[in-house]
N, C-alpha and C. Protein backbone atom coordinates (compact mmCIF):
# COMPACT_ATOMS: atom_id res chain seq x y z
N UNK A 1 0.84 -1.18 0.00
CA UNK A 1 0.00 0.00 0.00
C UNK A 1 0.89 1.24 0.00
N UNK A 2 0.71 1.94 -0.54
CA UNK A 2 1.66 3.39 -0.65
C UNK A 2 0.15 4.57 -0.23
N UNK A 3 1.45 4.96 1.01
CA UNK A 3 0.79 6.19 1.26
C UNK A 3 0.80 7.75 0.89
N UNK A 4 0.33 8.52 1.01
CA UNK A 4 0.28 9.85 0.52
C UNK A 4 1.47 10.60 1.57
N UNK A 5 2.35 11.17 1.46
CA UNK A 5 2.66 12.07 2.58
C UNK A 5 2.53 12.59 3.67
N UNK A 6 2.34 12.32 4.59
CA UNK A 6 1.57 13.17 6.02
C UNK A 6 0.27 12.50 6.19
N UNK A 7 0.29 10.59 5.70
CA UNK A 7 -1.08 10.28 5.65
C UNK A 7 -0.38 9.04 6.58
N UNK A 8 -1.74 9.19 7.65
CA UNK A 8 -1.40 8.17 8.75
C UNK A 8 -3.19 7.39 9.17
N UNK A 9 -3.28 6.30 9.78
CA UNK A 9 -3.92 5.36 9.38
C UNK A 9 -5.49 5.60 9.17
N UNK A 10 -4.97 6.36 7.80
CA UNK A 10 -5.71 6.26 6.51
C UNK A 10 -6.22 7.63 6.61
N UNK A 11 -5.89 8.77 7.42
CA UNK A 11 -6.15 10.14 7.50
C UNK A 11 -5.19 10.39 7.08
N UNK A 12 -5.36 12.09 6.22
CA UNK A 12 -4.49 12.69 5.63
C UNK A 12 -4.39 13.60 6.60
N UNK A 13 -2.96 13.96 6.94
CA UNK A 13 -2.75 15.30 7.76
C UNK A 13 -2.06 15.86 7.49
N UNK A 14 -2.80 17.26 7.23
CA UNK A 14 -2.13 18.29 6.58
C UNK A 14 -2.06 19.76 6.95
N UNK A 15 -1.21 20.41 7.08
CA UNK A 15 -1.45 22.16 7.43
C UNK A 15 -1.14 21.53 9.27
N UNK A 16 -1.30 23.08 9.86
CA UNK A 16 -0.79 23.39 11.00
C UNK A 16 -2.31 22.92 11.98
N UNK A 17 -3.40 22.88 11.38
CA UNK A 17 -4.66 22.17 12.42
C UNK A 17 -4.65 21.20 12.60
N UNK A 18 -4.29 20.29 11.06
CA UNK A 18 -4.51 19.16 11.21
C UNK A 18 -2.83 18.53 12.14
N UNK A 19 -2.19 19.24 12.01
CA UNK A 19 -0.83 18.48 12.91
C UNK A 19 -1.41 18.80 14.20
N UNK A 20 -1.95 19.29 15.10
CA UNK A 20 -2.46 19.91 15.99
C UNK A 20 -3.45 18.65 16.14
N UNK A 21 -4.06 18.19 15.77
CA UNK A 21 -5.24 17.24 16.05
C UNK A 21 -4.24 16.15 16.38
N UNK A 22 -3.48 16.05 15.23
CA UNK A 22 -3.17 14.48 15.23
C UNK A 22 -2.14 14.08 16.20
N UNK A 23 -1.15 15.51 17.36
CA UNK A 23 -0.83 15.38 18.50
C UNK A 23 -1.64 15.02 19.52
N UNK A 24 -2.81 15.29 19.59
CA UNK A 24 -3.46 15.40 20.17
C UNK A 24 -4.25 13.83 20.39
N UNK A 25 -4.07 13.22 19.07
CA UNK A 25 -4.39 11.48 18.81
C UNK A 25 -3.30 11.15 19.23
N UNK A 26 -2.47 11.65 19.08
CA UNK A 26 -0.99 10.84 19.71
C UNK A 26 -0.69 10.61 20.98
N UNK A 27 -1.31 11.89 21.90
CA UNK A 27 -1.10 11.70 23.55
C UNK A 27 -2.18 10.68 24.23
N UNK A 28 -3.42 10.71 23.17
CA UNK A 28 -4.33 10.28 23.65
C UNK A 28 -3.96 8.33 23.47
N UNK A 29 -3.41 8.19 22.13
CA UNK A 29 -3.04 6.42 21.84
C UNK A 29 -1.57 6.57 23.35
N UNK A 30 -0.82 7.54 23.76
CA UNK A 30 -0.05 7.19 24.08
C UNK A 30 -0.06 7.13 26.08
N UNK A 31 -1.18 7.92 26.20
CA UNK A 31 -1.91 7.40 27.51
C UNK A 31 -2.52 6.13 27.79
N UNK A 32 -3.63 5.68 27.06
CA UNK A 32 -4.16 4.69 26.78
C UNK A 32 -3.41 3.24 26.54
N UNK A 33 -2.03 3.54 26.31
CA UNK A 33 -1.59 2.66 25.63
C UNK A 33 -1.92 1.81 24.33
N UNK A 34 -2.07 2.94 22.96
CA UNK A 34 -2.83 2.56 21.75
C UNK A 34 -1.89 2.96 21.05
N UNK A 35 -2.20 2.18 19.78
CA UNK A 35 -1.18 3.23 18.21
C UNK A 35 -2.30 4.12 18.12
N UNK A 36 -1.30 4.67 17.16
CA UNK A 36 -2.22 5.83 16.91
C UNK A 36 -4.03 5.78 16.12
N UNK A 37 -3.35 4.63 15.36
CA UNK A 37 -4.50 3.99 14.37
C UNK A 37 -5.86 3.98 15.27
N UNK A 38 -5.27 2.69 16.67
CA UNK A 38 -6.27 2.37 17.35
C UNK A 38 -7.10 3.36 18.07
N UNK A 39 -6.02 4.48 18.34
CA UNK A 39 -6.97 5.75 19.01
C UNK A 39 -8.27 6.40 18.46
N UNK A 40 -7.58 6.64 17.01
CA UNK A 40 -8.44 7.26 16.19
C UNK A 40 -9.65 6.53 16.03
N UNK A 41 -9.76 5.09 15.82
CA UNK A 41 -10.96 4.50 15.29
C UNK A 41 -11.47 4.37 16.72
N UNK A 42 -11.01 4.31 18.36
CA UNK A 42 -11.84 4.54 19.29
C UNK A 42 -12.73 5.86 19.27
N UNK A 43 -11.46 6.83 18.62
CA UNK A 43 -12.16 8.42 19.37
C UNK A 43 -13.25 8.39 18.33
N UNK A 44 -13.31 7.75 17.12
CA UNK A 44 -14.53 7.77 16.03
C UNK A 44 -15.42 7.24 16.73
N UNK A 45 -15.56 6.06 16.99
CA UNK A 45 -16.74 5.16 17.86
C UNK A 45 -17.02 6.41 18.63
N UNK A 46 -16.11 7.09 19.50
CA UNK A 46 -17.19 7.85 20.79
C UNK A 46 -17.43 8.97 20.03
N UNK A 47 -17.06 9.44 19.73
CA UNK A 47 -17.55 10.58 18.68
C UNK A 47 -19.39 10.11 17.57
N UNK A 48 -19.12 8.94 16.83
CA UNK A 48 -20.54 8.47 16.86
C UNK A 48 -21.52 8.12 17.36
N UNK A 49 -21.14 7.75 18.66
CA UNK A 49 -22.30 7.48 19.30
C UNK A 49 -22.68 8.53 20.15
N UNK A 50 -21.91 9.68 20.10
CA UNK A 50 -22.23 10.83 21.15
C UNK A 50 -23.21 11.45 19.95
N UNK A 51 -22.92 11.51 19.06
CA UNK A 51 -23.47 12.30 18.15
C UNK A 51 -25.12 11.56 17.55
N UNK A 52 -24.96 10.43 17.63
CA UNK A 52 -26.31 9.60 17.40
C UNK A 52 -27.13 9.74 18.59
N UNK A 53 -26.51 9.58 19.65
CA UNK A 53 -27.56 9.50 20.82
C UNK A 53 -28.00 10.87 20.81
N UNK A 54 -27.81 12.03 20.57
CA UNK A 54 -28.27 13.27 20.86
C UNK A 54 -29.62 13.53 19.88
């Protein structure tokens, strides 16, 4: 699989917000004890279901 530049599991990150977020996935996989991958597809799950239940 070849990735795009600044593309990490399977998000593209780009510009000075998106590096800003994706620190922000990084402290969070690195508290948790997660890759980064795994963080992201948790913080998606809670992010959907916060947003469905409302």
């Amino acid at each position: 699989m070849n990735k795009e530049h600044g593309q990490v599991t399977g998000i593209i990150w780009r510009g000075p917000e998106d590096l800003t977020v994706y620190q922000l996935v990084k402290q969070y996989a690195e508290k948790r004890s997660l890759t980064v991958s795994a963080a992201a597809k948790e913080l998606v799950r809670i992010g959907l279901k916060d947003v469905m239940t409302k």
